[in-house]
C-alpha atoms as a PDB file:
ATOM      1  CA  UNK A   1      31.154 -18.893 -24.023  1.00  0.00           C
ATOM      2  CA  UNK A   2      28.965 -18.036 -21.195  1.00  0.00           C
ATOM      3  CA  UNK A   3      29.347 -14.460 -20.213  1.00  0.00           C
ATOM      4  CA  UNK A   4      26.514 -12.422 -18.184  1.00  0.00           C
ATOM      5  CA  UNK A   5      26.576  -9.199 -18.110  1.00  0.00           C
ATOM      6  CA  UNK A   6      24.518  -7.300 -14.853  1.00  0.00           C
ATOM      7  CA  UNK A   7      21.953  -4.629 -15.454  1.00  0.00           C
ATOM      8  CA  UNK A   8      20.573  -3.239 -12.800  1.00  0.00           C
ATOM      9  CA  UNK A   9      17.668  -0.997 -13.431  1.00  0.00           C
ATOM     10  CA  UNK A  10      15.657   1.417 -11.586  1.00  0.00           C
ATOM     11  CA  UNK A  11      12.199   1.612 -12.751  1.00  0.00           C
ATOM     12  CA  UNK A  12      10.392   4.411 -11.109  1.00  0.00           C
ATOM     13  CA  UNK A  13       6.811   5.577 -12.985  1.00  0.00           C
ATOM     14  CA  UNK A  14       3.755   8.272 -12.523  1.00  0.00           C
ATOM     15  CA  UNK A  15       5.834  11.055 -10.548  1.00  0.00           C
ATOM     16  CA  UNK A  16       2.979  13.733 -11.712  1.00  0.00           C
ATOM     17  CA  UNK A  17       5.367  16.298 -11.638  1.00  0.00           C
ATOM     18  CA  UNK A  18       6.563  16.182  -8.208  1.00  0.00           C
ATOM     19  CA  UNK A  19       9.927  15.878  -7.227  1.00  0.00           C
ATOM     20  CA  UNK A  20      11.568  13.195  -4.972  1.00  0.00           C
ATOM     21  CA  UNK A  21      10.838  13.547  -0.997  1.00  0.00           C
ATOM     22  CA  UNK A  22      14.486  13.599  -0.015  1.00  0.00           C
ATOM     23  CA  UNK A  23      13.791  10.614   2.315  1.00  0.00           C
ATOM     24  CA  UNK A  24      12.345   8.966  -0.622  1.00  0.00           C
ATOM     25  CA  UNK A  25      15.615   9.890  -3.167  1.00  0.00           C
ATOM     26  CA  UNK A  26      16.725   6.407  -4.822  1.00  0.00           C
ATOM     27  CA  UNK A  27      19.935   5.887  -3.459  1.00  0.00           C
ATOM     28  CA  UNK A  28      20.507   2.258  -5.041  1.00  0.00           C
ATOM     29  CA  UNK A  29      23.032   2.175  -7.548  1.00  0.00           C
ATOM     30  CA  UNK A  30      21.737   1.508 -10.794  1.00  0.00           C
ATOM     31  CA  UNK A  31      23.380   0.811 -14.594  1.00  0.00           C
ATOM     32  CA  UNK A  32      19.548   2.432 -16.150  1.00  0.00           C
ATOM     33  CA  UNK A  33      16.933   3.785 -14.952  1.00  0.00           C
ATOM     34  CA  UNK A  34      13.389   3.811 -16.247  1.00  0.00           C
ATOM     35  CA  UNK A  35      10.497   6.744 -15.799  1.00  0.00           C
ATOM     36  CA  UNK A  36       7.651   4.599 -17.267  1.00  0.00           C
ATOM     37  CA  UNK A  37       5.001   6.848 -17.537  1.00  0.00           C
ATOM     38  CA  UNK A  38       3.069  10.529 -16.215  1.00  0.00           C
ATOM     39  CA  UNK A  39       5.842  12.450 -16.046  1.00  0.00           C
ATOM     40  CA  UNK A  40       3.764  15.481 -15.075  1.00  0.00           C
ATOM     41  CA  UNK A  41      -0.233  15.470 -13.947  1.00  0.00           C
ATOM     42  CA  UNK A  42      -1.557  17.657 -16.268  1.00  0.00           C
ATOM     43  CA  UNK A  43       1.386  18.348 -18.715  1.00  0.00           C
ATOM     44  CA  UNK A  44       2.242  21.739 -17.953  1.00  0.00           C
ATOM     45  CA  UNK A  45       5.811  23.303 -18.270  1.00  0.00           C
ATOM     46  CA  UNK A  46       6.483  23.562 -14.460  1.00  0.00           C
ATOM     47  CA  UNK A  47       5.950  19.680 -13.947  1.00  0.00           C
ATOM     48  CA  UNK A  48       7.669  18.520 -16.839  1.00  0.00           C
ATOM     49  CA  UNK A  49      10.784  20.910 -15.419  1.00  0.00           C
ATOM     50  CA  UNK A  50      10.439  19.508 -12.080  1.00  0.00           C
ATOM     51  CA  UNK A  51      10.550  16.077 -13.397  1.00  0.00           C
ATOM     52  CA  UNK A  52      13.564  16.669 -15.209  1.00  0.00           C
ATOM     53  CA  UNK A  53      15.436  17.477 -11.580  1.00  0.00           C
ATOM     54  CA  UNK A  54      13.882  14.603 -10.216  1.00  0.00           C
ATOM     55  CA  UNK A  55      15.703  12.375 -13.544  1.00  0.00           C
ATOM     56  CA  UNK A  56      19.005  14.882 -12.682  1.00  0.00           C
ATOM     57  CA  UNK A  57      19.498  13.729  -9.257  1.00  0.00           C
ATOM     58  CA  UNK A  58      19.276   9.979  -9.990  1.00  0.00           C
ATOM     59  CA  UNK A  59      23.011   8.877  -9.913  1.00  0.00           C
ATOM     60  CA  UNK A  60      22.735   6.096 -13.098  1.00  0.00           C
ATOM     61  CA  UNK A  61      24.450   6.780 -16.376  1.00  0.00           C
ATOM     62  CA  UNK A  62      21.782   6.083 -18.643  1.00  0.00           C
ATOM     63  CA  UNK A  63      17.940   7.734 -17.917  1.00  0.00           C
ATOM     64  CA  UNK A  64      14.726   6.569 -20.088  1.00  0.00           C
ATOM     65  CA  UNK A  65      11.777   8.750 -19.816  1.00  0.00           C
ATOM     66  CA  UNK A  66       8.722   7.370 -21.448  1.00  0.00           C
ATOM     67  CA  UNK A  67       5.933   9.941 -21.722  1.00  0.00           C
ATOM     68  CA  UNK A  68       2.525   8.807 -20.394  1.00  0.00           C
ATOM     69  CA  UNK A  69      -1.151   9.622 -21.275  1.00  0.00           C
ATOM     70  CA  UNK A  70      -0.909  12.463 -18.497  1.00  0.00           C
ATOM     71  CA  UNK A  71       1.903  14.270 -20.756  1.00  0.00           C
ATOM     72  CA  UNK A  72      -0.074  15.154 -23.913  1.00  0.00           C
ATOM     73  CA  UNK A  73       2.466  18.393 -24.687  1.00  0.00           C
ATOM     74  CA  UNK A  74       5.015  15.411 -25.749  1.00  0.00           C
ATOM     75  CA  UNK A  75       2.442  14.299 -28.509  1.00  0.00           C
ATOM     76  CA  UNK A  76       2.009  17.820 -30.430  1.00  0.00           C
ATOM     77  CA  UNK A  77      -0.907  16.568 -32.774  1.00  0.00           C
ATOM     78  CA  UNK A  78      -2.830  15.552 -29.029  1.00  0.00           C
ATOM     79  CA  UNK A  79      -1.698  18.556 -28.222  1.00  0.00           C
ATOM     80  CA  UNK A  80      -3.011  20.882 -30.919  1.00  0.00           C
ATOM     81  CA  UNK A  81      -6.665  18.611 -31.130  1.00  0.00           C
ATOM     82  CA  UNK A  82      -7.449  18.978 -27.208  1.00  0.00           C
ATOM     83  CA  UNK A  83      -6.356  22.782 -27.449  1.00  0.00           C
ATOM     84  CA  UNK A  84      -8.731  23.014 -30.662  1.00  0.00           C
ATOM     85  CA  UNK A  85     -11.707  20.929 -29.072  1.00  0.00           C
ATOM     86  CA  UNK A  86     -11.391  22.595 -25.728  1.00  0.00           C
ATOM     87  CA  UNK A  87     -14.846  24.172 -24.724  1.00  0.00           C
ATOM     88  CA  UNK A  88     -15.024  27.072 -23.925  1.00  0.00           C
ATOM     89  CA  UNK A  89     -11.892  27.737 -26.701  1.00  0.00           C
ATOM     90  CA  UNK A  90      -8.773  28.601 -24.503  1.00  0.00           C
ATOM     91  CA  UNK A  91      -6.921  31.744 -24.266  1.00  0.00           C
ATOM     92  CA  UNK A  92      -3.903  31.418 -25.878  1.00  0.00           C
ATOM     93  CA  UNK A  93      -1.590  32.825 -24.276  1.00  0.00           C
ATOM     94  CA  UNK A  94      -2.745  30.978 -20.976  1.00  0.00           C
ATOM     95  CA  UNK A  95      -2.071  27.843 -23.059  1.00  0.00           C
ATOM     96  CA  UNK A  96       0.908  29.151 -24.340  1.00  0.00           C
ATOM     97  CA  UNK A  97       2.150  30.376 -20.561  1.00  0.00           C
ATOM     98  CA  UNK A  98       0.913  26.750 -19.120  1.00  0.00           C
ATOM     99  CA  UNK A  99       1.765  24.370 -21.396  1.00  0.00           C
ATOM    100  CA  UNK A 100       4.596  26.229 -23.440  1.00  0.00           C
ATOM    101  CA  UNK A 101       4.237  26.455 -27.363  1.00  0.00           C
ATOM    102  CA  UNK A 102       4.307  23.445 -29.803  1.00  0.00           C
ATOM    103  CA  UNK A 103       7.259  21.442 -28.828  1.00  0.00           C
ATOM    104  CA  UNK A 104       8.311  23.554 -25.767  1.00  0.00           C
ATOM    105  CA  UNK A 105       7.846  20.402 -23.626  1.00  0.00           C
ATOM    106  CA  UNK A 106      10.318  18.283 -25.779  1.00  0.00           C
ATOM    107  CA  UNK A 107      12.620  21.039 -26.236  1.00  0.00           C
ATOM    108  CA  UNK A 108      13.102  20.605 -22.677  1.00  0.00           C
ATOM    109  CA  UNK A 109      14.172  17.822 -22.611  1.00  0.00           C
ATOM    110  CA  UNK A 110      16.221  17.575 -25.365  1.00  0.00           C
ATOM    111  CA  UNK A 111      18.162  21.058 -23.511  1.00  0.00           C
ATOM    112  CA  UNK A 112      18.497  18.854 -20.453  1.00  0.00           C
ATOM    113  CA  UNK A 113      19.954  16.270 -22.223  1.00  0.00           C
ATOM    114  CA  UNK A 114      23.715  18.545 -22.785  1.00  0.00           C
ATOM    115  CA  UNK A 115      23.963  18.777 -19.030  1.00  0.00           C
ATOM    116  CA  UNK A 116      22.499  15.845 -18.337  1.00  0.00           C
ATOM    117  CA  UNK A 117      21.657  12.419 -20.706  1.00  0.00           C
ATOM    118  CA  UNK A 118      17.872  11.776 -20.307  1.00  0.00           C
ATOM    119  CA  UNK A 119      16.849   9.911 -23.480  1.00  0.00           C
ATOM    120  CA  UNK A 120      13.003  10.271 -23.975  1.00  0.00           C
ATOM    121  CA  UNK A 121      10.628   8.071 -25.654  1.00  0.00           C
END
C-alpha cells in the first residue's frame, strides 16, 4: 500500500508582536501552519493580542504557536524570577498592567482558541 498524504505547512516565526502588512498577509493555502518562535518582543499583553489576530487571519485549519525566548509571560516561573530579580524592583501594578497577571498571557490564548483553534506549545 503506498498512500501519501500532502501537508502543506506554513511556517512563519519572530512576528514581535506586529501584525501582518496586508501586502505581506499569507495567502497560500495551507493544511498547518507553524509560529515558531517570538510571538511578541518583549512579552507584553498588547503583542501577544496582536499576534493572536495575526494567527486569526491565516486561513489553515490547524495553527501551532510555539512560544519563544522573547515571550517569557508563557513560562510563569521565568516570569515570576525576572519580575523578582528586576533592579530597581518593579511596580506592580505596571507589571501587572504590561504584562497581565500570572497566566494572563496563556489565558489568552487558550480564550482565542473557542473562536478560533490556535494550539500553543
Amino acid at each position: 500500500m503506498d498512500s501519501k498524504i500532502k501537508t502543506r505547512l506554513l511556517i512563519i516565526s519572530d512576528t514581535h508582536g506586529i501584525d501582518f502588512n496586508p501586502a505581506d498577509r499569507p495567502l497560500q493555502r495551507a493544511d498547518v501552519a507553524i509560529h515558531c518562535g517570538d510571538l511578541t518582543d518583549g512579552s507584553k499583553l498588547e503583542e501577544f493580542r496582536t499576534a493572536i489576530q495575526l494567527l486569526q487571519v491565516i486561513n489553515v485549519p490547524l495553527k501551532l504557536a510555539i512560544a519563544g525566548n522573547h515571550d517569557f509571560t508563557m513560562d510563569i516561573p521565568v516570569f515570576e524570577k525576572k519580575v523578582a530579580e528586576a533592579t530597581p524592583p518593579l511596580d506592580p501594578e505596571l507589571v501587572a498592567k504590561e504584562y497581565g497577571a500570572r497566566g494572563e498571557a496563556r489565558q489568552l490564548f487558550e480564550e482565542a482558541k473557542d473562536a478560533v483553534p490556535i494550539h500553543l506549545h
